[in-house]
Protein backbone atom coordinates (compact mmCIF):
# COMPACT_ATOMS: atom_id res chain seq x y z
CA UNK A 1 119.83 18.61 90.42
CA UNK A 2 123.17 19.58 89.20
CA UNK A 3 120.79 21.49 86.02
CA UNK A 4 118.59 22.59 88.34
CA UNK A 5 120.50 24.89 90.73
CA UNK A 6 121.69 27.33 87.96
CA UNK A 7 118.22 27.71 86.93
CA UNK A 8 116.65 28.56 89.99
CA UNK A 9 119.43 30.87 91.04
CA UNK A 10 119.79 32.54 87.47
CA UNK A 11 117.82 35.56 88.82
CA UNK A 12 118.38 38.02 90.31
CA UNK A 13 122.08 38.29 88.95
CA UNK A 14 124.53 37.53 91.38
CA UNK A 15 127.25 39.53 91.72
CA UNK A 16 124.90 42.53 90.64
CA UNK A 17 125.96 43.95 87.41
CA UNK A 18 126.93 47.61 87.61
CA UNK A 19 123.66 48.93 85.65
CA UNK A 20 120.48 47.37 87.78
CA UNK A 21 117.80 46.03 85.26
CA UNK A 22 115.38 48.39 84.41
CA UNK A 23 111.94 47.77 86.65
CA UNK A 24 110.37 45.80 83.02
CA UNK A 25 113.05 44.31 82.66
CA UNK A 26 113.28 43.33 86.32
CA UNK A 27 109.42 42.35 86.04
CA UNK A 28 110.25 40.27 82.46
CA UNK A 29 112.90 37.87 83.95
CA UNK A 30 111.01 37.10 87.44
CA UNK A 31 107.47 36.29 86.17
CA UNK A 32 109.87 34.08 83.58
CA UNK A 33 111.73 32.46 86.43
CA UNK A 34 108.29 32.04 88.34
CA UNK A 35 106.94 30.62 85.30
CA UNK A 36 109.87 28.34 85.33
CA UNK A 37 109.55 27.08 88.85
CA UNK A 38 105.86 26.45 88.51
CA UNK A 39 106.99 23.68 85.77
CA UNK A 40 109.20 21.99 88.64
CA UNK A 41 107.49 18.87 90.18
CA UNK A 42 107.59 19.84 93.74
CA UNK A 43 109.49 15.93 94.21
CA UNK A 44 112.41 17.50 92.24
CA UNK A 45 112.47 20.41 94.98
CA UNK A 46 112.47 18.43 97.76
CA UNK A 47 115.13 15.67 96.47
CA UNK A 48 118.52 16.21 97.88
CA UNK A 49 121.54 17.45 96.48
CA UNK A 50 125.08 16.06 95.88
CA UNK A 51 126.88 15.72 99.01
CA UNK A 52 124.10 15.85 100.97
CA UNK A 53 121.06 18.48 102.47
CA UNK A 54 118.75 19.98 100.65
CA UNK A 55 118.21 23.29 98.54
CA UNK A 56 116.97 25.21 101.46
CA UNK A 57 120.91 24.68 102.65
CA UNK A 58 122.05 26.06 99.75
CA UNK A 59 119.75 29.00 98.72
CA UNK A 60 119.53 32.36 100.71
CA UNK A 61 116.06 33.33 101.24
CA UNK A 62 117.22 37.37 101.06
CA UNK A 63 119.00 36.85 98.00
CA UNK A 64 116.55 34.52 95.88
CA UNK A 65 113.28 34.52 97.85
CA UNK A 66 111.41 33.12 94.77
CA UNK A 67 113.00 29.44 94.68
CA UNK A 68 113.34 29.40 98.43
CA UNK A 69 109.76 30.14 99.08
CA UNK A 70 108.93 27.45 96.86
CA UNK A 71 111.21 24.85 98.30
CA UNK A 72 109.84 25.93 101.46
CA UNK A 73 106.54 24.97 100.45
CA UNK A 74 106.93 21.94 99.06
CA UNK A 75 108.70 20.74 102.00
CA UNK A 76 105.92 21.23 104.13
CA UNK A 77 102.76 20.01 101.55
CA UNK A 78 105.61 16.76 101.65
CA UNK A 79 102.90 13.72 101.97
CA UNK A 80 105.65 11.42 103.14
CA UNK A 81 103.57 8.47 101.47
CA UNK A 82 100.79 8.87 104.53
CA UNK A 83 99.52 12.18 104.47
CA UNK A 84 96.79 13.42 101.56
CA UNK A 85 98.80 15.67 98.83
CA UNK A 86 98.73 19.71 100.26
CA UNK A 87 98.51 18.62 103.99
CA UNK A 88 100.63 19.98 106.19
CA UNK A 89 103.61 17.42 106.57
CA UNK A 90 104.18 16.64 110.26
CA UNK A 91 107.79 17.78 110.00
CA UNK A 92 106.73 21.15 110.15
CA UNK A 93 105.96 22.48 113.84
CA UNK A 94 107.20 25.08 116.37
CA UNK A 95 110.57 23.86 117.38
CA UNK A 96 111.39 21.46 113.95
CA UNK A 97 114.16 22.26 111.69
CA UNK A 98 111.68 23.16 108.75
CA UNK A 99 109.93 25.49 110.96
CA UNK A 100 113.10 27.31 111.66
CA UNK A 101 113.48 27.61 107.98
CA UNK A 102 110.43 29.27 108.01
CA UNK A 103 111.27 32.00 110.58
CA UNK A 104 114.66 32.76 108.75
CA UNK A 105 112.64 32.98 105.89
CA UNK A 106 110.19 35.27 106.99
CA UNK A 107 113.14 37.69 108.71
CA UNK A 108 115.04 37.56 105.32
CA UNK A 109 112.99 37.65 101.80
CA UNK A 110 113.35 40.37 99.48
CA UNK A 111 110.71 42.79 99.58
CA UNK A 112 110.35 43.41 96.07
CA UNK A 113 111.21 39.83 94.96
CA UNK A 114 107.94 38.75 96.96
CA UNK A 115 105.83 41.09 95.41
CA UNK A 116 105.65 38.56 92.39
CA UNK A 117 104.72 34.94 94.70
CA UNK A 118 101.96 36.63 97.01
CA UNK A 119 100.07 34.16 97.02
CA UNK A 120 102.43 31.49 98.22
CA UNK A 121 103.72 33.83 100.65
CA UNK A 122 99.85 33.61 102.02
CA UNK A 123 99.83 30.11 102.30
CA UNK A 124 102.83 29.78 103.87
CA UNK A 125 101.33 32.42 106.83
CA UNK A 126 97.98 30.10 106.74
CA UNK A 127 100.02 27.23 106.99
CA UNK A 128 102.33 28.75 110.08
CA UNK A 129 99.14 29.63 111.34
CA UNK A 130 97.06 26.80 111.47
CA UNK A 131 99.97 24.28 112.69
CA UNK A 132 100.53 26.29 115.32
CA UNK A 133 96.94 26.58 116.45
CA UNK A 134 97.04 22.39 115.84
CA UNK A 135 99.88 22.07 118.89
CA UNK A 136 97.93 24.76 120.77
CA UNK A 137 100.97 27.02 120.51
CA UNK A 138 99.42 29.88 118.68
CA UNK A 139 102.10 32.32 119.96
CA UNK A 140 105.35 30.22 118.41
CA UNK A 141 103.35 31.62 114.90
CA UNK A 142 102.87 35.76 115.73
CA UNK A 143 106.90 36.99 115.37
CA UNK A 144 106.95 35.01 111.57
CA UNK A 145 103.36 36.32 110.80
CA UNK A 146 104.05 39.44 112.14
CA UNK A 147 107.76 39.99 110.06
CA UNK A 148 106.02 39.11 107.00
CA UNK A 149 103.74 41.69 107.24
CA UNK A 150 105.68 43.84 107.83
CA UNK A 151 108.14 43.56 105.54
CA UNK A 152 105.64 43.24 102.58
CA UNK A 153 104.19 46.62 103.65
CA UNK A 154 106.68 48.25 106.17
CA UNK A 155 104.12 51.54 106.37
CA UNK A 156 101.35 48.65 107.72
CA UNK A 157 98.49 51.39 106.13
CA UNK A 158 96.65 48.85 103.22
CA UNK A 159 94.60 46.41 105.12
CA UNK A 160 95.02 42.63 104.19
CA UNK A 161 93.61 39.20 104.94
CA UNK A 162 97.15 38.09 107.07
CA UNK A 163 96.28 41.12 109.49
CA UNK A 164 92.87 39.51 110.72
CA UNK A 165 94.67 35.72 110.61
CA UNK A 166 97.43 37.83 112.79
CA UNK A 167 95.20 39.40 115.09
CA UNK A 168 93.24 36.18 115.64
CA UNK A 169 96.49 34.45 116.76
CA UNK A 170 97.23 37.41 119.24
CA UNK A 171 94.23 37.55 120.99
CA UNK A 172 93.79 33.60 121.23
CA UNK A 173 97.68 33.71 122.55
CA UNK A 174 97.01 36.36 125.21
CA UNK A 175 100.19 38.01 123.14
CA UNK A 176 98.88 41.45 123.36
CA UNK A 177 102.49 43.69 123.35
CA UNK A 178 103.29 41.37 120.71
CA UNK A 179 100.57 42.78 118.69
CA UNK A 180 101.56 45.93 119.04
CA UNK A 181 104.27 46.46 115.72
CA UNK A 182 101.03 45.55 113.36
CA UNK A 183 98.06 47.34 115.57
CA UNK A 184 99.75 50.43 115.90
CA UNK A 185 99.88 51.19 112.73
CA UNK A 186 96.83 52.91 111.35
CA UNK A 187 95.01 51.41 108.09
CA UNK A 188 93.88 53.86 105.44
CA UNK A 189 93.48 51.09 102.34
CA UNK A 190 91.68 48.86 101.40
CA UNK A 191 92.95 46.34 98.38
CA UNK A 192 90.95 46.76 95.25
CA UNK A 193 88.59 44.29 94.22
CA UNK A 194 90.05 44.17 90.85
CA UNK A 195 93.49 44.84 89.29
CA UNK A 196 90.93 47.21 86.38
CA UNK A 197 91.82 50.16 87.25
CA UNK A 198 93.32 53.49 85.69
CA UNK A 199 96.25 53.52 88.56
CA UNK A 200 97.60 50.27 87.35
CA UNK A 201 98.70 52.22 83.81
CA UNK A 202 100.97 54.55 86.81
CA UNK A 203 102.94 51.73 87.87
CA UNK A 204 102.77 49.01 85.86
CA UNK A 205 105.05 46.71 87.23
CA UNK A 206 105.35 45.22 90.61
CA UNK A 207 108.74 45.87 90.89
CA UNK A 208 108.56 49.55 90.40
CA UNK A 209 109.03 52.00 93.37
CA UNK A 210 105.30 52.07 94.96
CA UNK A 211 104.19 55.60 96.82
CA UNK A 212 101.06 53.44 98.33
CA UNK A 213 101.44 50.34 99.36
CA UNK A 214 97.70 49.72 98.08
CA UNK A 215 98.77 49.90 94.23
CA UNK A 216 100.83 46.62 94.81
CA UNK A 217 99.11 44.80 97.37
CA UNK A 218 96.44 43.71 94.44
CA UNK A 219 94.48 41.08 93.39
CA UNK A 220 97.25 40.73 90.77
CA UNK A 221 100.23 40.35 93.30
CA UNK A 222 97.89 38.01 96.11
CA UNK A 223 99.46 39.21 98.88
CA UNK A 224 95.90 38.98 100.18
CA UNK A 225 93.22 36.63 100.02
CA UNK A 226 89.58 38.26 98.36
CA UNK A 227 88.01 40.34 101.64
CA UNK A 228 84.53 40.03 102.43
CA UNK A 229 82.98 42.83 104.62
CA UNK A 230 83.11 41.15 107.82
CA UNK A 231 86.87 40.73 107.17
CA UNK A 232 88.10 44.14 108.47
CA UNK A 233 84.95 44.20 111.09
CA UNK A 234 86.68 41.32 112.82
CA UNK A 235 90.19 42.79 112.83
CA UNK A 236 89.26 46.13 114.19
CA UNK A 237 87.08 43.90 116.70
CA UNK A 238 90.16 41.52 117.40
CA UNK A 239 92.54 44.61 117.62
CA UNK A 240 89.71 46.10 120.11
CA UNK A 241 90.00 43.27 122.66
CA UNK A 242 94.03 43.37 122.43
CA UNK A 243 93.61 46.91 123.45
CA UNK A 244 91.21 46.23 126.09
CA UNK A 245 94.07 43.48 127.28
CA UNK A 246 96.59 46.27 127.58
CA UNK A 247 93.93 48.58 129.39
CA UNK A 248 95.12 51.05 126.35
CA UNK A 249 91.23 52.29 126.44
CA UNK A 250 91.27 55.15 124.20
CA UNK A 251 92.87 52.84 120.82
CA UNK A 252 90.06 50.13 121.89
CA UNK A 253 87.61 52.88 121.91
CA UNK A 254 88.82 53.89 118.45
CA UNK A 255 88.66 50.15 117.01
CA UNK A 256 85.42 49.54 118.30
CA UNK A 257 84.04 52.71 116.52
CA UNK A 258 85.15 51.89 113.07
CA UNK A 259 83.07 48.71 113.67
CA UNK A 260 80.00 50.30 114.77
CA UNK A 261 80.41 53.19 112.45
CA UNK A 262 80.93 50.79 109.35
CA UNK A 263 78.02 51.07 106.66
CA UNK A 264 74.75 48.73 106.78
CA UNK A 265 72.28 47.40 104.70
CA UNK A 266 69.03 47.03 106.38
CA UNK A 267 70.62 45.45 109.59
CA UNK A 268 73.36 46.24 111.99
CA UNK A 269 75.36 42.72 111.93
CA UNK A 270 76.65 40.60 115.16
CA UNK A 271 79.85 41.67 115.00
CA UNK A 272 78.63 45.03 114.99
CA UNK A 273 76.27 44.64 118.21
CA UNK A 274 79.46 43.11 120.03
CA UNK A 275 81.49 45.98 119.29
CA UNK A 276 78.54 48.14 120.76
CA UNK A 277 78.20 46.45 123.35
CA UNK A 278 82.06 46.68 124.36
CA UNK A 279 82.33 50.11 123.27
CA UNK A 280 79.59 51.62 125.85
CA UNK A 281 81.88 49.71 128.44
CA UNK A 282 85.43 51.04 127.28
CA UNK A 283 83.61 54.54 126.95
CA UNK A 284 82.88 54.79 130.89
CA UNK A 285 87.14 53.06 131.14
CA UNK A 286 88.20 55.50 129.60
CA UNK A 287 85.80 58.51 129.66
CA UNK A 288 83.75 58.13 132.90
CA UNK A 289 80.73 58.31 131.32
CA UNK A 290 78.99 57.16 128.98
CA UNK A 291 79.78 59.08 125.29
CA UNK A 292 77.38 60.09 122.07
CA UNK A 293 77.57 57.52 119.39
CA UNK A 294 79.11 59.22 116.58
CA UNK A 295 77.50 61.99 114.41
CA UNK A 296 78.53 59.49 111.34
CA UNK A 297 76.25 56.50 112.46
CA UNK A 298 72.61 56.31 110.99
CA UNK A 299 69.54 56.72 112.47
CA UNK A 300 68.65 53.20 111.89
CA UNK A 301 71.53 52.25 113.46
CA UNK A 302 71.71 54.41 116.19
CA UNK A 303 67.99 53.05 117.13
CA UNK A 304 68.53 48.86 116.50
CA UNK A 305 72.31 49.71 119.04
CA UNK A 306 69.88 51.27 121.88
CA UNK A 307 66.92 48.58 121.16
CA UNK A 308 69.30 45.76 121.45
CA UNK A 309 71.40 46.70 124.00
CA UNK A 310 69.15 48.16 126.88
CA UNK A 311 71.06 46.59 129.18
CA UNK A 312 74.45 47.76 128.25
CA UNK A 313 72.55 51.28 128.39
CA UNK A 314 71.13 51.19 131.48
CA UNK A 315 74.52 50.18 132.88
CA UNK A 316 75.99 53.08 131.54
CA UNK A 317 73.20 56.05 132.95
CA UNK A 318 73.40 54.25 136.49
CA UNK A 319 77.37 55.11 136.38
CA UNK A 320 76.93 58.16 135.35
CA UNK A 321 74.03 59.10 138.23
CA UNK A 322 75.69 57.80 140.21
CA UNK A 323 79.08 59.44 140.15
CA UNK A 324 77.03 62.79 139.19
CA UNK A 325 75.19 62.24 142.14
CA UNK A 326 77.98 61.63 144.64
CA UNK A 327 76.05 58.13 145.26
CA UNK A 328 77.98 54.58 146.56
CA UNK A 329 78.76 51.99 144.28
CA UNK A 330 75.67 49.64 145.57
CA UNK A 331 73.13 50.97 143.12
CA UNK A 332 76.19 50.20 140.25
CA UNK A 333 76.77 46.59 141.88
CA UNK A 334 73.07 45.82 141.62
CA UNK A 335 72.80 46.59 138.34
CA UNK A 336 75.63 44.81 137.09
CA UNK A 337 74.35 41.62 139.56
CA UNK A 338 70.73 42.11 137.72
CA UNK A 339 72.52 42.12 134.43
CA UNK A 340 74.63 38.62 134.81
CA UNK A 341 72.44 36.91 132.17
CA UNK A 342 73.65 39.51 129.61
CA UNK A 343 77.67 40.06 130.50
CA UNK A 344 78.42 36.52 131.19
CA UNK A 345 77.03 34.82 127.34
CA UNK A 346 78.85 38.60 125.84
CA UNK A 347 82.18 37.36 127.25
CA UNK A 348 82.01 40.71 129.07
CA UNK A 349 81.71 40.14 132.52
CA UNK A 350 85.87 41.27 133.17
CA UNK A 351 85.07 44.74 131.43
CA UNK A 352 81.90 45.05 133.99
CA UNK A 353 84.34 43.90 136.60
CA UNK A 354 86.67 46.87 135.72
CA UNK A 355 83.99 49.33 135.29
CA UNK A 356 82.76 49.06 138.92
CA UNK A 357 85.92 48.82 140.16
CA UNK A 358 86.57 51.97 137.90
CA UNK A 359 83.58 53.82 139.68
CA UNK A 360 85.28 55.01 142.87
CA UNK A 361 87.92 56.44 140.72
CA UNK A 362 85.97 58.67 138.56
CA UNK A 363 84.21 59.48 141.62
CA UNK A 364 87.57 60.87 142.79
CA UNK A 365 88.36 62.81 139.69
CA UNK A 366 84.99 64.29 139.41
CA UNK A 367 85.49 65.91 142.86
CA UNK A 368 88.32 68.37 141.18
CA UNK A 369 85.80 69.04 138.90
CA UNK A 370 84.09 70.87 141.30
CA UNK A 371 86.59 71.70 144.62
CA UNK A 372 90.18 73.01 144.75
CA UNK A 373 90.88 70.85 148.13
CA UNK A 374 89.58 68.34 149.91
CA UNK A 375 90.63 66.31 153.27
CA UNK A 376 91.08 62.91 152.92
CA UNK A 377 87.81 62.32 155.53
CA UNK A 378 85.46 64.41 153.17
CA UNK A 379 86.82 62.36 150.28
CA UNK A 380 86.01 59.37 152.38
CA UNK A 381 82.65 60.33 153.07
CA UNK A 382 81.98 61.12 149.55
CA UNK A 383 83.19 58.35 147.47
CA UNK A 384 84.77 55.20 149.87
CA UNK A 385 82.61 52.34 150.29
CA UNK A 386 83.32 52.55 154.00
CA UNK A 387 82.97 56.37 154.82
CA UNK A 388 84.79 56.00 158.16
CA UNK A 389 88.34 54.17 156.49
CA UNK A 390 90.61 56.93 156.35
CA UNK A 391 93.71 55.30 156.18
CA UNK A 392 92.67 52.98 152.94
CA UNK A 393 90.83 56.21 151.18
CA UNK A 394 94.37 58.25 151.64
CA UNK A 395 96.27 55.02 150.55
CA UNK A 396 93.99 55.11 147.56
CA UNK A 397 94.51 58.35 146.38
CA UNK A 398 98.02 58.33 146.91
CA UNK A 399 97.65 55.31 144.44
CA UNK A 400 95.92 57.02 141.69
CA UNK A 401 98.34 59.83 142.36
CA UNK A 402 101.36 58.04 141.73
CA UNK A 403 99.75 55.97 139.16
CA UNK A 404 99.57 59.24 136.77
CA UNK A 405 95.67 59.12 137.31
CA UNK A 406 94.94 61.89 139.10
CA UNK A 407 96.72 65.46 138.77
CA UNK A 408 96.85 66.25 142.58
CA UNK A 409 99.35 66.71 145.33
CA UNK A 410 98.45 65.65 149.01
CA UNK A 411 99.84 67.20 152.04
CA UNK A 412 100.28 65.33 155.21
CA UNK A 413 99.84 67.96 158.17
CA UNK A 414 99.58 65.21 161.08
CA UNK A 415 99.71 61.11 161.40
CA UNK A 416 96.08 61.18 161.26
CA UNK A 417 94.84 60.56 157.79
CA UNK A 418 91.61 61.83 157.78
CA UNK A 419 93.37 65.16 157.87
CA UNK A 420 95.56 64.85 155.39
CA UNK A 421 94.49 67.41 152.49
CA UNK A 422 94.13 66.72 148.85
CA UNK A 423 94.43 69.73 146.24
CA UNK A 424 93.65 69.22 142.53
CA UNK A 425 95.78 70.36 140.23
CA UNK A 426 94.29 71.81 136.30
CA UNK A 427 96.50 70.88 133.15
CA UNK A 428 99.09 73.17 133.74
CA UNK A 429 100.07 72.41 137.19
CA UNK A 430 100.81 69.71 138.67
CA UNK A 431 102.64 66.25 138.68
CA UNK A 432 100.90 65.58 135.72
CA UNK A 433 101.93 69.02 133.70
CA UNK A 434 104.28 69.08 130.73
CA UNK A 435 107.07 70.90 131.26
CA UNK A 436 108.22 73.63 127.86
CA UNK A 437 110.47 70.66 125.98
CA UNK A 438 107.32 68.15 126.76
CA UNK A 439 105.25 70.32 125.47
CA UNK A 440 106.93 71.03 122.01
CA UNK A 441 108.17 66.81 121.95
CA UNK A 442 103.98 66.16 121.63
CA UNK A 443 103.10 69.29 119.82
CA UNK A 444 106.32 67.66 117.19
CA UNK A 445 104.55 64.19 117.42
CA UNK A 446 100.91 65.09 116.60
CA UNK A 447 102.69 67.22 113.35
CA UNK A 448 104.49 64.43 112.04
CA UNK A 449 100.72 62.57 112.90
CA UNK A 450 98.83 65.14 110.55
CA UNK A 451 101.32 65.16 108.08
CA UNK A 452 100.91 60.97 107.97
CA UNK A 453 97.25 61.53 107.37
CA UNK A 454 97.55 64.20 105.13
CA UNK A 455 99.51 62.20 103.05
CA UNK A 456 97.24 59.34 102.82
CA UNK A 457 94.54 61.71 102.06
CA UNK A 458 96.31 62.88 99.35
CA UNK A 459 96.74 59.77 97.73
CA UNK A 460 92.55 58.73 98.73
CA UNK A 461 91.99 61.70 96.76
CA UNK A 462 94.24 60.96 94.06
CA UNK A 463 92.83 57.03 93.61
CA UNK A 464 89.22 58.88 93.75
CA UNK A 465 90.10 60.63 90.61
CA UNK A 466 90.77 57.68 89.42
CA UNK A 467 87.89 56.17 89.46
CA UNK A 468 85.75 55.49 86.61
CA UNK A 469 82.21 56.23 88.43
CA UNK A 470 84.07 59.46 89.66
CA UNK A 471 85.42 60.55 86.36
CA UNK A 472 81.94 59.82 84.82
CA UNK A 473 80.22 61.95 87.21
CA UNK A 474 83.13 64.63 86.60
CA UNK A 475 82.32 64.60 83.09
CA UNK A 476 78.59 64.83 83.68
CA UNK A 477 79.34 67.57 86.05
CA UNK A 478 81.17 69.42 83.54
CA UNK A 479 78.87 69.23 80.61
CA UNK A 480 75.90 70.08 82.98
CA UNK A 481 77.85 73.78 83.81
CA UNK A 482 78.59 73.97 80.07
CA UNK A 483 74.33 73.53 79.12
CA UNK A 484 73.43 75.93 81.36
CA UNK A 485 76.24 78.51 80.16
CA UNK A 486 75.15 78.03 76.76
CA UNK A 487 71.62 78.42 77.66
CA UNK A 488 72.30 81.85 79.57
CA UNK A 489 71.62 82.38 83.20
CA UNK A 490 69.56 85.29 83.18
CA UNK A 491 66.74 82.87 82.09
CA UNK A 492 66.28 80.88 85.50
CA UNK A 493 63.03 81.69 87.43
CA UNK A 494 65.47 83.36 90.00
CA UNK A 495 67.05 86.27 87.59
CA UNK A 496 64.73 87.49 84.94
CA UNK A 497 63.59 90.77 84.44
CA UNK A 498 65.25 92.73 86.95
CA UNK A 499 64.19 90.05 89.89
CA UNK A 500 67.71 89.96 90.97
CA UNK A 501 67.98 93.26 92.03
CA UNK A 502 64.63 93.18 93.93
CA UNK A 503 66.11 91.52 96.93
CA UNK A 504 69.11 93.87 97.23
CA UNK A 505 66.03 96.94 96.48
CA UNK A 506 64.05 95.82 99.51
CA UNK A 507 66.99 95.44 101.82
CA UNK A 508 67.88 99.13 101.19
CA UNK A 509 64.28 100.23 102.19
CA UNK A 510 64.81 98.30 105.47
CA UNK A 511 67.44 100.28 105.85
């Protein structure tokens, strides 16, 4: 052991010398030491040291991640003599010492350092996860899960395999606000499905400064597992359901379209129809009505949605009739109690729940759509389900009032609520109206949005030009233009012998 520790803490330098190592030489002396903890018998890492403890007491995850990690793991694949070799050793669980190594671990590894062991950093999330989903304690594993993910790729824009095992955890916790850090961020990358590429000749080493997090997060680095297609389906399905949770209905709206929006082969999938059938529900949540499926979504796909989900449909066009047609909420009810077979085995029925409680309120909103003022008995007649309860129909719009739902102000001209007078206010009036600072602290915050995007487009475009098919098809392109330069122009069908001019001749007659 006493050979041992100089070995594994022989990189990176400590103290740091006064010229950092170049990034290859950075890259040179960590694959070496990885190389050289790969030759350790994981017995010799978990063997203790002179004067007692271990080497997890001695090394400091932020300064040498690489041995720590490793220690780390052998600790837990520790068999103990009972357990099969790589099993989880029954030391390790929420509340243990080892599993507090693991969360100071997780807060305090080098970034760049873990760049090079992504693939044990993987198994020590699967691990984290699964033992905590073993003690039915899936929440003790989302902070850990979530820091490393985080700290591997603190933009949170290229999409990994620890992001579904992540979102999985939250919704099976109930942890929805705990979701939030990873959720919120938007994903615009995918990893490549193979480190071939022209982009890897731009930054060559994992330790150089990255402008994309998806040129490092590779199938060279591991930091995520191969994705199959369903992969990001069931995140953005997952991160859907959170949403719903946290009755934040226009992001679950926005999840659930990337899933029924994604490409098909012949077939919309499962996971697809689910989404569907969730997003015509979040759509009347957060809409009151029911919305146009996308202008991206095929044909085929727009057809096999509407064949399978009738139901779902028909849901939808009753709440809108109804609330178009200044109707009660018993037509709704009925149709929701006709269409128990369907919600219940969909795992739906709380969304139907929330949509007919949801009716009376877009009733309510839809009346500004069309009057300036209203008295609370005229509202009661029009949208309570008791058209004589006055004082519950003014307590209930003073709820959706205060509640930031409706833009209104109510005036109270006697004790008697059924004259009490509501008046709807438009977007610039109000309780609900920004005031000039407001306004310019969201007009600031949708800039800095576009200029996010734009960036990421930029560097779409820039990994397009990359590509071989693309640059193929560029070149084709090009020598196509050149062919028909060569050949002359004045010899298409279009612009010989004058034709050209014919057009222009025949407009000047009209004239």
């Amino acid at each position: 052991m006493d050979a041992l520790l100089p070995q594994l803490l022989s990189f990176p330098p400590h103290p740091e010398p006064a010229k950092p190592p170049s990034d290859s030489e950075y890259d040179k002396h960590i694959k070496n030491l990885v190389h050289h903890i790969n030759t350790i018998p994981a017995s010799k890492l978990t063997s203790g040291v002179p004067g007692g403890g271990d080497l997890l007491d001695i090394i400091d995850p932020s300064k040498n991640t690489l041995p720590y990690l490793y220690t780390l793991l052998a600790h837990i694949n520790s068999s103990g003599g009972k357990q099969k070799s790589g099993s989880i050793s029954d030391a390790f669980h929420p509340g243990s010492a080892l599993w507090q190594k693991m969360l100071d671990f997780m807060e305090r590894f080098d970034e760049r350092q873990i760049r090079y062991a992504g693939i044990e950093l993987r198994r020590l999330i699967e691990y984290t996860a699964t033992k905590a989903q073993r003690v039915s304690q899936p929440w003790a594993a989302i902070p850990p899960i979530r820091s490393a993910i985080l700290r591997v790729d603190e933009s949170g824009s290229t999409f990994t395999s620890s992001h579904t095992t992540f979102a999985r955890l939250c919704l099976e916790a109930r942890a929805y606000t705990a979701a939030l850090p990873v959720l919120d961020h938007n994903i615009f990358h995918f990893p490549p499905t193979t480190n071939k590429s022209a982009e890897n000749s731009m930054f060559p080493h994992l330790s150089s400064h990255h402008d994309s997090s998806s040129t490092f997060i590779t199938p060279d680095s591991g930091l995520s597992a191969k994705l199959e297609y369903r992969d990001h389906l069931i995140y953005f399905l997952y991160g859907a359901m959170i949403f719903m949770g946290l009755k934040k209905w226009k992001r679950a709206l926005h999840f659930l379209e990337i899933v029924i929006m994604s490409p098909m082969v012949s077939n919309v999938s499962k996971i697809q129809v689910d989404a569907y059938k969730k997003w015509v529900l979040v759509s009347l949540l957060y809409k009151g009505h029911p919305l146009d499926l996308p202008k991206t979504i095929s044909q085929q796909a727009t057809k096999q949605y509407h064949a399978i989900c009738k139901a779902y449909d028909g849901l939808a066009e009753v709440f809108k009739d109804g609330i178009l047609n200044e109707e009660s909420d018993q037509r709704l009810i009925a149709e929701a109690t006709a269409g128990e077979a369907w919600w219940a085995p969909d795992f739906n029925r709380g969304l139907i729940v929330q949509v007919i409680n949801a009716f009376r309120q877009f009733s309510v909103l839809q009346l500004g759509k069309t009057f300036a003022a209203l008295t609370v008995a005229d509202i009661a007649r029009r949208t309570s389900p008791d058209p004589n309860d006055y004082p519950g129909t003014g307590d209930y719009v003073i709820h959706l009032i205060s509640t930031g739902v409706l833009n209104a102000t109510i005036s109270q001209p006697s004790n008697d609520p059924a004259s009490w007078i509501l008046r709807f206010s438009d977007s610039t009036s109000g309780p609900l109206s920004r005031t000039e600072e407001q306004q310019h602290q969201h007009l600031e915050k949708q800039t800095r949005k576009i200029k996010l995007l734009m960036e990421h487009i930029r560097e779409a475009d820039r990994k397009l030009s990359l590509n071989k098919d693309y640059i193929a098809d560029a070149k084709k392109a090009k020598k196509t233009r050149l062919n028909d330069l060569e050949g002359g122009m004045d010899e298409s069908p279009w612009m010989t012998h004058g034709d050209a001019f014919e057009h222009d001749e025949d407009m000047m007659a009209d004239l």
